[in-house]
N, C-alpha and C. Protein backbone atom coordinates (compact mmCIF):
# COMPACT_ATOMS: atom_id res chain seq x y z
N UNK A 1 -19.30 9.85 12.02
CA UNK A 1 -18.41 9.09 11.16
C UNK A 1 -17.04 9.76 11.18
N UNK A 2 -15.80 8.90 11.22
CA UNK A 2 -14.70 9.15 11.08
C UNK A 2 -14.23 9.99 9.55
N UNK A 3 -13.25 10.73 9.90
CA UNK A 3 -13.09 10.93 8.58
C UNK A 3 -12.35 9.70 7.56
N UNK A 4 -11.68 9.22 8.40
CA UNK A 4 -10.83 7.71 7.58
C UNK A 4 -12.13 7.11 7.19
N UNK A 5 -13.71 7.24 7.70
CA UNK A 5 -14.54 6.08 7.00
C UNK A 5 -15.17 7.01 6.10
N UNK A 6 -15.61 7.97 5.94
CA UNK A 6 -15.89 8.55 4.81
C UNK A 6 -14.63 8.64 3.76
N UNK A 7 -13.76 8.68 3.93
CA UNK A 7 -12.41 8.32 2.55
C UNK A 7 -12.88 7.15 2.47
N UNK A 8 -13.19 5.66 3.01
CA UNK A 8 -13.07 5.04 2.85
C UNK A 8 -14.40 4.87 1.83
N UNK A 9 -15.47 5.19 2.39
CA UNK A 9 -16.96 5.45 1.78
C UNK A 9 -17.02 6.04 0.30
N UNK A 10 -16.10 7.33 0.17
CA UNK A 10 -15.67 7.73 -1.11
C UNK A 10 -14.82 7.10 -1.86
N UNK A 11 -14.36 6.10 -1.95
CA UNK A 11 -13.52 5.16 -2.62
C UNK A 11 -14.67 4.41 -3.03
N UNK A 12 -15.07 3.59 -2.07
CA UNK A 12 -16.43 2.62 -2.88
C UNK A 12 -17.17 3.19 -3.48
N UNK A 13 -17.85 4.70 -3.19
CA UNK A 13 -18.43 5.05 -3.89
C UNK A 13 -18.37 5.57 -5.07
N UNK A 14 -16.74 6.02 -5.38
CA UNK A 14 -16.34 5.87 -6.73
C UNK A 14 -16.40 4.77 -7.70
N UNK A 15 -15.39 3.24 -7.14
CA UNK A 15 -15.69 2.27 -7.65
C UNK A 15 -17.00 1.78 -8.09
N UNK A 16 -17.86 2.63 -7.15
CA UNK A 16 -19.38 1.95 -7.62
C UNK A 16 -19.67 2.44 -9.07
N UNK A 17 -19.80 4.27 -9.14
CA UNK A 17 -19.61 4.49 -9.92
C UNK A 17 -19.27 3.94 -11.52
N UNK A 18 -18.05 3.68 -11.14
CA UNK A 18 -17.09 3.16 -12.32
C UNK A 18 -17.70 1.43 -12.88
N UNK A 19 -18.21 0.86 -11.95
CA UNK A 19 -18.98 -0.03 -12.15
C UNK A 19 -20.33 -0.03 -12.57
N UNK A 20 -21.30 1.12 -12.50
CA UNK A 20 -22.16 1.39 -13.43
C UNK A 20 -21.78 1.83 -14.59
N UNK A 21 -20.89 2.76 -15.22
CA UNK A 21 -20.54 3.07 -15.93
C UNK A 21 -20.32 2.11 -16.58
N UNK A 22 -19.17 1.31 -16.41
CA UNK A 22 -19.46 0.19 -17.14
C UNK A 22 -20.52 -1.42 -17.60
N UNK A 23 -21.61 -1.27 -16.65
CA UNK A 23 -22.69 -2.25 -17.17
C UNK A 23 -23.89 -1.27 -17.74
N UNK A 24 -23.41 0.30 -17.83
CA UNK A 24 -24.76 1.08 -18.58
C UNK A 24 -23.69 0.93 -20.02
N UNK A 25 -22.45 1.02 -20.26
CA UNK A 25 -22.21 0.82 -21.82
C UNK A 25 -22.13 -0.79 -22.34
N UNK A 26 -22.51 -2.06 -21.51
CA UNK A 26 -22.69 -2.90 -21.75
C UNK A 26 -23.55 -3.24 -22.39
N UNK A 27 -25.15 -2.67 -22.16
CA UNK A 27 -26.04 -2.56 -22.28
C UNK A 27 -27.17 -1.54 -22.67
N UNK A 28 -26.35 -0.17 -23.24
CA UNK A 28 -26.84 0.62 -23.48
C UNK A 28 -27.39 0.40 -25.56
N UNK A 29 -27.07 -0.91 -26.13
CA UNK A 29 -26.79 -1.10 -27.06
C UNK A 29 -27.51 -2.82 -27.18
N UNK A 30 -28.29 -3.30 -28.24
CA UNK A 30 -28.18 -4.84 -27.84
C UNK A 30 -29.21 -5.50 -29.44
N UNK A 31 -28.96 -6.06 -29.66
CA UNK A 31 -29.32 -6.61 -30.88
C UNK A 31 -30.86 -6.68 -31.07
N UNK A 32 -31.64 -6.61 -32.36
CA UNK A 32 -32.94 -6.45 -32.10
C UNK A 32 -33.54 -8.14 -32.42
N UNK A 33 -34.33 -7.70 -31.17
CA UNK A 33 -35.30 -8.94 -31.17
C UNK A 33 -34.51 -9.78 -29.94
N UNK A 34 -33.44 -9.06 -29.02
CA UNK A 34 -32.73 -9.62 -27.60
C UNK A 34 -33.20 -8.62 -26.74
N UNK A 35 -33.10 -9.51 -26.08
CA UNK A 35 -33.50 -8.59 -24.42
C UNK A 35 -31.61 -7.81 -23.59
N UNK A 36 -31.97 -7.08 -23.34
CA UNK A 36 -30.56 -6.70 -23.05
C UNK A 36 -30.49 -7.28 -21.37
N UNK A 37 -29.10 -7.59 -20.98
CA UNK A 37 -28.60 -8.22 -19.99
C UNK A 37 -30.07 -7.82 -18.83
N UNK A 38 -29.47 -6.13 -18.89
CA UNK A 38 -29.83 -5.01 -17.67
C UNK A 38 -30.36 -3.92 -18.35
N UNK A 39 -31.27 -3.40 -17.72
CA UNK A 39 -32.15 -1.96 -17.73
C UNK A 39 -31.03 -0.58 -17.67
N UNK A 40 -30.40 -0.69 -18.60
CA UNK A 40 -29.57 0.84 -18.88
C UNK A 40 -30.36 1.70 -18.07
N UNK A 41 -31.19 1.95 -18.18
CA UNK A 41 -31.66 3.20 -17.95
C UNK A 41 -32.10 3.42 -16.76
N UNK A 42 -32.16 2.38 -15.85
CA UNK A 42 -32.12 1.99 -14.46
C UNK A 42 -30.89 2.10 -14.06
N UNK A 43 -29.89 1.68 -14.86
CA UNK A 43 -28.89 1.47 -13.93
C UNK A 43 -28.29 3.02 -14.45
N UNK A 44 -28.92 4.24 -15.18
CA UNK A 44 -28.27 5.19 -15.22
C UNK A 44 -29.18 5.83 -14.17
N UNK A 45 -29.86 6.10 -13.34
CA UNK A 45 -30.55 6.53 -12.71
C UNK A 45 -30.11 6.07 -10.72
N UNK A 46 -29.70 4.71 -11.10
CA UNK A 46 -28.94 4.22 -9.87
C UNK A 46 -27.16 5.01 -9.94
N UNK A 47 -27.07 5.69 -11.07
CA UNK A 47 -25.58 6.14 -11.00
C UNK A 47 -25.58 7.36 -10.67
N UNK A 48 -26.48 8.00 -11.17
CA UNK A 48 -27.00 9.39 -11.06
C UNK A 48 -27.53 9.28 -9.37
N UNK A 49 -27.86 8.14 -8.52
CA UNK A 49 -28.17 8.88 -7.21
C UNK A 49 -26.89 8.70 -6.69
N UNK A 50 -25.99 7.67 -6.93
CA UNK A 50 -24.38 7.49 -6.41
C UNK A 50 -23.91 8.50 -6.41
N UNK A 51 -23.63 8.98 -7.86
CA UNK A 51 -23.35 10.52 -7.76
C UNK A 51 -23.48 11.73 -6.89
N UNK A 52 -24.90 11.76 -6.64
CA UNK A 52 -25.88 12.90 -5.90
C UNK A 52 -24.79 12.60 -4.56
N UNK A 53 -25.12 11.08 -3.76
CA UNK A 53 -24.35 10.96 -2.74
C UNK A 53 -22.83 11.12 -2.76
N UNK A 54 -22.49 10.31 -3.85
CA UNK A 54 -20.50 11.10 -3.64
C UNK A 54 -20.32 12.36 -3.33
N UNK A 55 -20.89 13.37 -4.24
CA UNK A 55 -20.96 14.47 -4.42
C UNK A 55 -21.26 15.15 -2.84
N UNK A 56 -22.11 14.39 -1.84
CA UNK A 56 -22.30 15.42 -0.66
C UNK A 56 -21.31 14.70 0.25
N UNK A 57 -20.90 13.33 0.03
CA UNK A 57 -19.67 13.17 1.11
C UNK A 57 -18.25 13.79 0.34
N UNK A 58 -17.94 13.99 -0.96
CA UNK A 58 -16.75 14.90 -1.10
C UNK A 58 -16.49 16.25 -0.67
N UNK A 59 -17.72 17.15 -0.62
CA UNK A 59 -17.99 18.00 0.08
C UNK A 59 -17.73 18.33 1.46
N UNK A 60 -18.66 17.09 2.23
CA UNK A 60 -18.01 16.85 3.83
C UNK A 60 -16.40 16.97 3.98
N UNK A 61 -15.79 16.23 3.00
CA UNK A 61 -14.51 15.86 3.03
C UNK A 61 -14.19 16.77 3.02
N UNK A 62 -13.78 17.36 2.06
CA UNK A 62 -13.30 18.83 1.33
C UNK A 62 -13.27 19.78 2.90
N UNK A 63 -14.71 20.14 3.64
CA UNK A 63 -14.85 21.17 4.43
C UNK A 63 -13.87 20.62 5.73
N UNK A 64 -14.33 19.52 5.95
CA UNK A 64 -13.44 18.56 7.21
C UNK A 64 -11.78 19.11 7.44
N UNK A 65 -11.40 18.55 5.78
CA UNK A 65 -10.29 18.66 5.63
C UNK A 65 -9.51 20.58 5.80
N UNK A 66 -10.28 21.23 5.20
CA UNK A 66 -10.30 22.76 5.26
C UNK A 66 -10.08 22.98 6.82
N UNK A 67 -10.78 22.58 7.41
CA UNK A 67 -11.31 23.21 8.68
C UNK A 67 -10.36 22.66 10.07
N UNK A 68 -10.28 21.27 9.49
CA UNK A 68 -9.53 20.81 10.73
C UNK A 68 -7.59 20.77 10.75
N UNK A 69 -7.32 21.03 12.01
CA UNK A 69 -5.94 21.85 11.84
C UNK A 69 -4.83 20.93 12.84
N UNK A 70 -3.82 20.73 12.05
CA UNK A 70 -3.13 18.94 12.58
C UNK A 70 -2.36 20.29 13.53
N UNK A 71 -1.06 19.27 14.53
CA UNK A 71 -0.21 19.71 15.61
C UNK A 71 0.90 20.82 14.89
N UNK A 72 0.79 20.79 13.97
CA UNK A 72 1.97 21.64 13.49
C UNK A 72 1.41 23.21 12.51
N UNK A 73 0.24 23.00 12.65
CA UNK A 73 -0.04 24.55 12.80
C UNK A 73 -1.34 24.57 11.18
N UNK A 74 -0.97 23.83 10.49
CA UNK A 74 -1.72 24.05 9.31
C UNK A 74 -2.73 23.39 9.16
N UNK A 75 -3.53 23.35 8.29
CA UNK A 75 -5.19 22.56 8.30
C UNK A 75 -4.57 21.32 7.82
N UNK A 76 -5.20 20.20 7.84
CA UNK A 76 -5.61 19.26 6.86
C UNK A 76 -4.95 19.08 5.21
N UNK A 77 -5.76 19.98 4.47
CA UNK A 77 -5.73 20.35 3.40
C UNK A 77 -4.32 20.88 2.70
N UNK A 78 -3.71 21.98 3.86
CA UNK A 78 -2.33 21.92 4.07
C UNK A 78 -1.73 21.04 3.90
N UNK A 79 -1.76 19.94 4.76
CA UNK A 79 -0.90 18.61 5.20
C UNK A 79 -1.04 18.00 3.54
N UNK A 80 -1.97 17.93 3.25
CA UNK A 80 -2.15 17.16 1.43
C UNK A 80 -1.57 17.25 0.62
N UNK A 81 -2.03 19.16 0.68
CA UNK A 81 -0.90 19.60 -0.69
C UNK A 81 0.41 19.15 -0.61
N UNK A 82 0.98 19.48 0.51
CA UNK A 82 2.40 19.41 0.92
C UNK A 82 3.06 17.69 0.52
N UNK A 83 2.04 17.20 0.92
CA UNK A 83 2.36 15.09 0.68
C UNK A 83 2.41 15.11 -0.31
N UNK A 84 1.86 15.70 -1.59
CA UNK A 84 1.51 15.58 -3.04
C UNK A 84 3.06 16.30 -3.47
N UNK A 85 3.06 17.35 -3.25
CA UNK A 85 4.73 17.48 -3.49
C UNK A 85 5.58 17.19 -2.46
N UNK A 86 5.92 16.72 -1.82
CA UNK A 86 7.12 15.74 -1.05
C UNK A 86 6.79 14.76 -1.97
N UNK A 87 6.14 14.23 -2.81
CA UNK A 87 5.95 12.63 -3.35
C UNK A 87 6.91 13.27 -4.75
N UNK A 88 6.41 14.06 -5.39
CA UNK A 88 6.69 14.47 -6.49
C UNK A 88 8.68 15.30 -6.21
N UNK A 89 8.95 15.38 -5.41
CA UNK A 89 9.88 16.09 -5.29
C UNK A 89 11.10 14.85 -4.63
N UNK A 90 10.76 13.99 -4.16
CA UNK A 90 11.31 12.96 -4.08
C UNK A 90 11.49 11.82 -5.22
N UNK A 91 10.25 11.60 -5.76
CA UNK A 91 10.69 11.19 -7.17
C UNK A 91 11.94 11.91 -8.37
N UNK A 92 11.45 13.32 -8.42
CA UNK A 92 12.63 14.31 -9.08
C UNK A 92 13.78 13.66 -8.59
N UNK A 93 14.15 13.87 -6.91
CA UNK A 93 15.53 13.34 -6.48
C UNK A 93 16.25 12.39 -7.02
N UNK A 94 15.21 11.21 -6.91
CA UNK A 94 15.57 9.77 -6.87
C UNK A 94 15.54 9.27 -8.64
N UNK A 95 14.80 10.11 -9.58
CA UNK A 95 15.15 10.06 -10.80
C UNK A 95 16.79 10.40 -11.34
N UNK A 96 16.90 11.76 -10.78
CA UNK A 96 17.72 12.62 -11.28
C UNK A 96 19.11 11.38 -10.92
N UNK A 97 19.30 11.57 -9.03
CA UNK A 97 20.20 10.04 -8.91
C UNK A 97 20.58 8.95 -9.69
N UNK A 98 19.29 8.43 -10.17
CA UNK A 98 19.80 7.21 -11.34
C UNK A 98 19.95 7.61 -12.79
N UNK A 99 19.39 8.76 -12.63
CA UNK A 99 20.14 9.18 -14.43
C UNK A 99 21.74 9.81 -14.45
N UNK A 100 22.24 9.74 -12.97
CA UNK A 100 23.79 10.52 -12.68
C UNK A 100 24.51 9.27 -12.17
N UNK A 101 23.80 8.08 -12.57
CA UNK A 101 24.93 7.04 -11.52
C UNK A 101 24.43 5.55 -12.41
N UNK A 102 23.72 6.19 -13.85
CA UNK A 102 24.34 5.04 -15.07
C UNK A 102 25.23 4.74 -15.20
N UNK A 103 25.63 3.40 -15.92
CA UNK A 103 26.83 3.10 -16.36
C UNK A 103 27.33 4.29 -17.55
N UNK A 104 26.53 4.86 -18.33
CA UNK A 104 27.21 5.72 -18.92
C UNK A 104 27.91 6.84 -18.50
N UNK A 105 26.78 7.07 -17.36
CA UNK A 105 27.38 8.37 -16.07
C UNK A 105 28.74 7.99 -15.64
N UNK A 106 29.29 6.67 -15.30
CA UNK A 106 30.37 6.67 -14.34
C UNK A 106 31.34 6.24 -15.71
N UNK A 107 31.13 6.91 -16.89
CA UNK A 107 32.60 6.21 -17.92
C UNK A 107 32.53 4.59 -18.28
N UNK A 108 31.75 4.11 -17.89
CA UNK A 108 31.81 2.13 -18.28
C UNK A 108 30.76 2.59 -19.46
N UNK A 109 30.77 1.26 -20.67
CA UNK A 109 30.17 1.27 -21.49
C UNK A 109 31.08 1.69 -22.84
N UNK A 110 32.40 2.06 -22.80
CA UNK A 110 33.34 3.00 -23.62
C UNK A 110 34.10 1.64 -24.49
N UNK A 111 33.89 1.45 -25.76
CA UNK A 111 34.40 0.43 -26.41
C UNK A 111 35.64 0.30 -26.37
N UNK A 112 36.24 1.33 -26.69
CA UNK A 112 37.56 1.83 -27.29
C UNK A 112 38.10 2.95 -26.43
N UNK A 113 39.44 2.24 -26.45
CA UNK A 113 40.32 3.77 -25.58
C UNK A 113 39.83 4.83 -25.84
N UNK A 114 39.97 5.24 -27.44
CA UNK A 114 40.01 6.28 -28.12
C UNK A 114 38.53 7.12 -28.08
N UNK A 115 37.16 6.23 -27.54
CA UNK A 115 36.00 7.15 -27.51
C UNK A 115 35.84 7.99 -26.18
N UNK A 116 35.36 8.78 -26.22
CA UNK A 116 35.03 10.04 -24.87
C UNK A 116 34.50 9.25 -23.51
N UNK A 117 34.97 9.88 -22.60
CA UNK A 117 34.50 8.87 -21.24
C UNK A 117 33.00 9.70 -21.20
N UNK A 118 32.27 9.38 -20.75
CA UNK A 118 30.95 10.50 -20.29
C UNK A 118 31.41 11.05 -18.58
N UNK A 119 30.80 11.73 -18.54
CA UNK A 119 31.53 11.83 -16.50
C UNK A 119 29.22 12.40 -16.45
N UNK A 120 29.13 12.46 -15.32
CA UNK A 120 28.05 12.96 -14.73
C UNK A 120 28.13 14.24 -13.90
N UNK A 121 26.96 15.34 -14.36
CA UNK A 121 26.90 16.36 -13.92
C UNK A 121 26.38 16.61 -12.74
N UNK A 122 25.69 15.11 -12.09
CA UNK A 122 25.02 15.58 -10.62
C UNK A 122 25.89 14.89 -9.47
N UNK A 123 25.55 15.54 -7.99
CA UNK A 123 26.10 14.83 -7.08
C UNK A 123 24.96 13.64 -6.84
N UNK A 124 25.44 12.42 -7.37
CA UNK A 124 24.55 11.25 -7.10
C UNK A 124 24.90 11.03 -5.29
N UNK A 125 25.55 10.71 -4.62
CA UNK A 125 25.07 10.79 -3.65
C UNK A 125 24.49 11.61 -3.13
N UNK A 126 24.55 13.04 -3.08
CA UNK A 126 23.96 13.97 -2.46
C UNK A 126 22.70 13.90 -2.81
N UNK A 127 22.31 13.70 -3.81
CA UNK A 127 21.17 13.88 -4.31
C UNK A 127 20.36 12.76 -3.87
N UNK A 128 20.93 11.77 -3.40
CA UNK A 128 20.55 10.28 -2.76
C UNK A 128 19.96 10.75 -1.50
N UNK A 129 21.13 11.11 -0.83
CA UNK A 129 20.86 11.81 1.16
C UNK A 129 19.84 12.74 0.75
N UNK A 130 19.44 13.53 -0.25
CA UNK A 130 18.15 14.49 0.01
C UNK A 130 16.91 13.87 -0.17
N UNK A 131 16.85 13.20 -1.38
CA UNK A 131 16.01 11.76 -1.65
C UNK A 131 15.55 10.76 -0.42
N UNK A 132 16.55 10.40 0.38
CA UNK A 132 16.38 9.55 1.75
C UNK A 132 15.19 11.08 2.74
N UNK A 133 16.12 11.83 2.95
CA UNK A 133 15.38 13.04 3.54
C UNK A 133 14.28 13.07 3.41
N UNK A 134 13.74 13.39 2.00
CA UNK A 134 12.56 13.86 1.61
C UNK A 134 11.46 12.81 1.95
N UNK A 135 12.12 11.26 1.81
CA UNK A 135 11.50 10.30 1.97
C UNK A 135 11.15 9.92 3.51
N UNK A 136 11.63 10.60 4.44
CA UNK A 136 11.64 10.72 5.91
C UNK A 136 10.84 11.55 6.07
N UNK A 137 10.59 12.61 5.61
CA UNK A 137 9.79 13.68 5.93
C UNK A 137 8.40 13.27 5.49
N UNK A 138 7.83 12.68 4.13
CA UNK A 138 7.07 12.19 3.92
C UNK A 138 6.77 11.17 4.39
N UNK A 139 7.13 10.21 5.02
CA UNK A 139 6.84 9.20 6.06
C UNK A 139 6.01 9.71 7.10
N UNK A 140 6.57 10.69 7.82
CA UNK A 140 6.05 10.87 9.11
C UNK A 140 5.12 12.22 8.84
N UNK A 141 4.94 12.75 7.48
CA UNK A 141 3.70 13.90 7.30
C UNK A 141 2.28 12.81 7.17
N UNK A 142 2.78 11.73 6.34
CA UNK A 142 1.77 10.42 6.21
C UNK A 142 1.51 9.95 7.72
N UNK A 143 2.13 9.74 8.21
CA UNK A 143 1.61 9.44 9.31
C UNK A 143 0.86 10.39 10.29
N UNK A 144 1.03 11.53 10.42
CA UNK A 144 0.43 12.50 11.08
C UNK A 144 -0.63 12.73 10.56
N UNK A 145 -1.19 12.74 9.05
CA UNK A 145 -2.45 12.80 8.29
C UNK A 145 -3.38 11.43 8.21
N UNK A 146 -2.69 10.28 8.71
CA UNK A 146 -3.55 9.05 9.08
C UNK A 146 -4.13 9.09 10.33
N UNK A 147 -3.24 9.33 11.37
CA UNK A 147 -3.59 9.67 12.75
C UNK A 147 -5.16 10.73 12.92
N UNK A 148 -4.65 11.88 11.68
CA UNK A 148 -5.94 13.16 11.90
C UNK A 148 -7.13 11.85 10.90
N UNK A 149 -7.08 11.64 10.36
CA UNK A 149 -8.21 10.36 9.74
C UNK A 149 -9.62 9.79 10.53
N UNK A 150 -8.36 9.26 11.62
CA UNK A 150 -8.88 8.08 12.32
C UNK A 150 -9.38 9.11 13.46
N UNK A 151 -8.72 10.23 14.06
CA UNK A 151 -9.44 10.87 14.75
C UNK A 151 -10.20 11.67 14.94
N UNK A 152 -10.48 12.36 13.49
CA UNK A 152 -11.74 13.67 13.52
C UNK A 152 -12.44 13.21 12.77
N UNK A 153 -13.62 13.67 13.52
CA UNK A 153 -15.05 13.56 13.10
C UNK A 153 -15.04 14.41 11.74
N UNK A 154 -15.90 13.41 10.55
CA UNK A 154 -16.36 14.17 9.59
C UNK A 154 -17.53 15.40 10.03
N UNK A 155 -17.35 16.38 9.31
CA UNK A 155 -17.99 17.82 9.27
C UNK A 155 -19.65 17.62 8.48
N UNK A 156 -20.39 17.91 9.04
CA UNK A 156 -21.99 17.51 8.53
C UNK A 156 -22.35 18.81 7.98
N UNK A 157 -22.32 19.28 6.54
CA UNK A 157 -22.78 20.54 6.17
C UNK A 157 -23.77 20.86 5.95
């Protein structure tokens, strides 16, 4: 199995999850002298083996990801962390930008001659071109971590 189909496998098998979860509190409860929809206690026992299985393909994942090492020198796991902040560090950018290039930022909004202009403390463009940057760089780290997906074999522990 690919590793892109075990991500993919661990997604459903979350959702599954989350879908027992919710028809065991549907039915974990039900008026006396009614039959309840579904067998709670079946369907906590069908969640509990989902589990068992998520639990050994996150694992696979986890080691896959550890172990296997993209063109630019670092594992997998590397490549992740790094996407998780390029995402977060590009947001910062692209926040900071539109809180320096409000209308209050550029002096509009001022009723009266006589009230204070505001001016802005950041370089909104600059901070734009690093924002574009960051957003380039994370493009093509995403793409290099889809590519390792589709091409390495998940790790059988």
């Amino acid at each position: 199995m690919k590793l892109a189909e075990a991500l993919a496998a661990r997604a459903d098998a979350t959702r599954r999850v989350a879908q027992l979860r919710t028809r065991i509190k549907a039915n974990a409860t039900f008026q006396e002298g009614e039959t309840p929809a579904e067998d709670a206690n079946a369907l906590l026992v069908e969640a509990a083996t989902a589990l068992d299985g998520l639990e050994v393909l996150m694992r696979q994942i986890n080691l896959t990801n550890a172990t296997v090492r993209l063109a630019g020198g670092g594992t997998l796991t590397d490549a992740l962390a790094k996407r998780d902040v390029l995402r977060l560090r590009h947001s910062l950018l692209a926040e900071a930008a539109e809180a320096g290039s409000s209308q209050k930022g550029l002096g509009w909004g001022r009723q009266l001659r006589s009230e204070l202009r505001t001016e802005t403390a950041l370089d909104v463009p600059g901070l734009r071109r690093q924002a574009d940057a960051v957003a380039l760089e994370l493009r093509q780290l995403d793409l290099a971590i889809q590519e390792a997906n589709w091409q390495v074999t998940l790790i059988d522990n």
